[in-house]
Protein backbone atom coordinates (compact mmCIF):
# COMPACT_ATOMS: atom_id res chain seq x y z
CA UNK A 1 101.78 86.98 42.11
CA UNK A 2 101.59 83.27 42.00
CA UNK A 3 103.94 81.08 44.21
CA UNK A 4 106.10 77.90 43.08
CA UNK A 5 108.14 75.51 44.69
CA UNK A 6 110.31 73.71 43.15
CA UNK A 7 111.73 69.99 45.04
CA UNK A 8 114.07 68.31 44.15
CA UNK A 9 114.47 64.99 45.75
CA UNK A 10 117.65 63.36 45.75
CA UNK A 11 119.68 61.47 48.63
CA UNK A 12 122.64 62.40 46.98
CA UNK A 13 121.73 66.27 46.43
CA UNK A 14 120.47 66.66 49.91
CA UNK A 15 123.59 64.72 51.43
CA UNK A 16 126.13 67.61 49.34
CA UNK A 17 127.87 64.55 47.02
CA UNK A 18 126.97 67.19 44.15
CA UNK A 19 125.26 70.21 43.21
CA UNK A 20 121.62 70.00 42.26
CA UNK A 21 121.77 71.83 38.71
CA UNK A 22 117.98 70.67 37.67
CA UNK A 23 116.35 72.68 40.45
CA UNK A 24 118.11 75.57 39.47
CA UNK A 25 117.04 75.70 35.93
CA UNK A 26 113.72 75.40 37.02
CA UNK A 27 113.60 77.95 39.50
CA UNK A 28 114.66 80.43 36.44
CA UNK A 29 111.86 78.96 34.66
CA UNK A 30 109.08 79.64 36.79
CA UNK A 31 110.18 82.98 37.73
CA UNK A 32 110.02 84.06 34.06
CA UNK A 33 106.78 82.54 33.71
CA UNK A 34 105.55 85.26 36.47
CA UNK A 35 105.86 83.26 39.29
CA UNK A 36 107.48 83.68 42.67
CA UNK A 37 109.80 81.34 44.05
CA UNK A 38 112.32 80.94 46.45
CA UNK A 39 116.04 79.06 45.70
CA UNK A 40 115.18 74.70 45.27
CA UNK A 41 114.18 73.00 48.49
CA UNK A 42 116.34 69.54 48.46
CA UNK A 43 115.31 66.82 50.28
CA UNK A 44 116.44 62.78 50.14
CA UNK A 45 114.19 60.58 48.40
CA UNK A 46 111.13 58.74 50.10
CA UNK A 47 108.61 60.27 52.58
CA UNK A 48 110.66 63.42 52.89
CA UNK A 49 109.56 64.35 49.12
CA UNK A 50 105.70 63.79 51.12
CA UNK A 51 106.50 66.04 53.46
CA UNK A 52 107.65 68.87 51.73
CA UNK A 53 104.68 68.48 48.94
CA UNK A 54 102.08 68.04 52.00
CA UNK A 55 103.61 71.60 53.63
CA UNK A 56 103.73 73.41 50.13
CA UNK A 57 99.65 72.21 49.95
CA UNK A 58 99.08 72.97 53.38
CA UNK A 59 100.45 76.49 53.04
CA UNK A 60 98.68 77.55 49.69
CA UNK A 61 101.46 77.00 47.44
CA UNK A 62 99.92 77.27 43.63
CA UNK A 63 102.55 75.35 41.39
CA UNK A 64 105.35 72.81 43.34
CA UNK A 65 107.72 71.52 40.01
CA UNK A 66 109.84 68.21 41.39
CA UNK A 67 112.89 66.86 40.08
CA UNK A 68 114.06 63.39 40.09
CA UNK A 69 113.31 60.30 42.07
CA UNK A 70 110.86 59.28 39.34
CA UNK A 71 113.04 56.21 37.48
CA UNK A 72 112.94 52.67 38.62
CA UNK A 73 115.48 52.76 41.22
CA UNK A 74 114.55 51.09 44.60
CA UNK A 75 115.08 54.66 46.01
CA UNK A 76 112.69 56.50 43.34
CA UNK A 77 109.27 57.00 45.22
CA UNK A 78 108.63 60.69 44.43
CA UNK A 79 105.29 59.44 42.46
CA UNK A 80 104.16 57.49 45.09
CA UNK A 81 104.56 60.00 47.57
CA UNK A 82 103.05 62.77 45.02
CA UNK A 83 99.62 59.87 44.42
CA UNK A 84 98.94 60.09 47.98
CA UNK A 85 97.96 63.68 47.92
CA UNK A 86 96.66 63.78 44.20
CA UNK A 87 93.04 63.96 43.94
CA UNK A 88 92.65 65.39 40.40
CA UNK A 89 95.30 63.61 38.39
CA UNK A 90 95.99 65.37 34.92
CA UNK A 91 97.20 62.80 32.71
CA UNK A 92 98.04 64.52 29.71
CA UNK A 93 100.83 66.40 31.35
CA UNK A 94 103.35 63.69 32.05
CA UNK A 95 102.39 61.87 28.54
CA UNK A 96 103.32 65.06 27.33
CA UNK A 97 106.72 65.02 28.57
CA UNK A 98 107.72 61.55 27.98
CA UNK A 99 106.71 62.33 24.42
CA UNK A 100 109.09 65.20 24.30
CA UNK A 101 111.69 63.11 25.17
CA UNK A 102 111.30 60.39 22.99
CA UNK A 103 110.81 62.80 20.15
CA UNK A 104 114.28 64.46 20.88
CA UNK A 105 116.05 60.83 20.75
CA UNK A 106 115.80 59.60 24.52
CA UNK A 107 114.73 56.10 24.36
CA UNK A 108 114.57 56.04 28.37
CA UNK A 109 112.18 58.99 28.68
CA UNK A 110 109.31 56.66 28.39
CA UNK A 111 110.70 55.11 31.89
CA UNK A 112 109.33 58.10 33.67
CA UNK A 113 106.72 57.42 36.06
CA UNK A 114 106.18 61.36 36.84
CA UNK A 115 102.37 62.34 37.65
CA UNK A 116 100.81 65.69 37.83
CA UNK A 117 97.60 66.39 38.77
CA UNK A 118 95.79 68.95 41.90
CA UNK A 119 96.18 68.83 45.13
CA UNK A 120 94.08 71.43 47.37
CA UNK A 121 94.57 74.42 45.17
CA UNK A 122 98.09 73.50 44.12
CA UNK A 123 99.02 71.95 40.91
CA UNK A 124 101.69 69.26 41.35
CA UNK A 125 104.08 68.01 38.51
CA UNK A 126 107.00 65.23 38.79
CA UNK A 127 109.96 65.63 36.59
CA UNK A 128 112.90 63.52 35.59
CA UNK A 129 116.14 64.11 37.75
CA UNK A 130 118.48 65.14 34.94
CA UNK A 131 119.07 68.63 33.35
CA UNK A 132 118.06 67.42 29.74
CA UNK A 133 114.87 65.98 30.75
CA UNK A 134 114.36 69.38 32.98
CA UNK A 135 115.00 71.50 29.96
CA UNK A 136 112.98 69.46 27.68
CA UNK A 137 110.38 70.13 30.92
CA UNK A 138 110.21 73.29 30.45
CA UNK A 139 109.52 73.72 26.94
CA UNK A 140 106.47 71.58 27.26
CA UNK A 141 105.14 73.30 30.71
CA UNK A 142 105.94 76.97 29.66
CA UNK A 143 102.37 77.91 28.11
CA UNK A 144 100.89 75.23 29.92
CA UNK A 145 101.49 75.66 33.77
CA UNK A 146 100.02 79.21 33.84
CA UNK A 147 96.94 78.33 32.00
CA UNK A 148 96.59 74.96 34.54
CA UNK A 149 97.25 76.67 37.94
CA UNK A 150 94.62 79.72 37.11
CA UNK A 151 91.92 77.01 35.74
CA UNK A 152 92.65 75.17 39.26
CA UNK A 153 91.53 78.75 40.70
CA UNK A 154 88.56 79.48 39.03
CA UNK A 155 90.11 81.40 36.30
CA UNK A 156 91.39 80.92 32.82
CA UNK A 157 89.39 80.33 29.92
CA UNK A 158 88.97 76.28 28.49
């Protein structure tokens, strides 16, 4: 069975001011898609988010989902952190997911600056923070992500 990890990377998550629900609802998700996956890791913002995505690479992880940290706040650097280990970037992903957004009447979505792309044998995608831009997520990446992580393997037809 395929392994995920989801991240989600907020300072005020990881510091207990309030209850990460996005990571959550994405944990459900990948388990349905057939998946395995263990409860959200939170960590703050900044080189933490690095951290955990380098360990999830380094230990064969095939699918790591992030949440948050991916606006224009001075403390959003999950892409940044996430382009440092990318060496396969798959564009179409996050276009696809601002789109979704903007079709469903969020104006902001387009402020995203979420990447996706392969890093070692693990695909890598950065999602918004909030539980609407999660859910709207995970209609997008549902017959996508399985297709994605077994074409990064070798397997899957084009």
């Amino acid at each position: 069975m395929p392994r995920a990890l989801i991240i989600t990377c907020s300072d005020r998550a990881f510091m207990g001011e309030y209850d990460d629900r996005s990571g959550p609802l994405l944990v459900a998700a990948v388990r349905e898609w057939g998946f395995d996956a263990d409860e959200a890791l939170i960590v703050p913002d900044g080189p933490p988010v690095g951290d955990a995505l380098r360990a999830a690479v380094a230990d064969g992880v095939d699918l790591v989902l992030t949440t948050g940290g991916t606006g224009l706040a001075p403390s959003d650097h999950t892409p940044e952190e996430t382009a440092a280990l990318l060496y396969r970037r798959v564009a179409g992903i996050p276009e696809a997911l601002r789109a979704a957004g903007v079709r469903k009447g969020v104006a902001s979505a387009v402020l995203s600056r979420g990447l996706a792309g392969v890093a070692g044998r693990t695909l890598i995608v950065n999602l918004p923070g909030s539980t609407g831009g999660v859910r709207d997520a995970i209609e997008v990446l549902r017959d996508v992500v399985p297709h994605a992580v077994a074409q990064v393997h070798g397997g899957g037809d084009h």
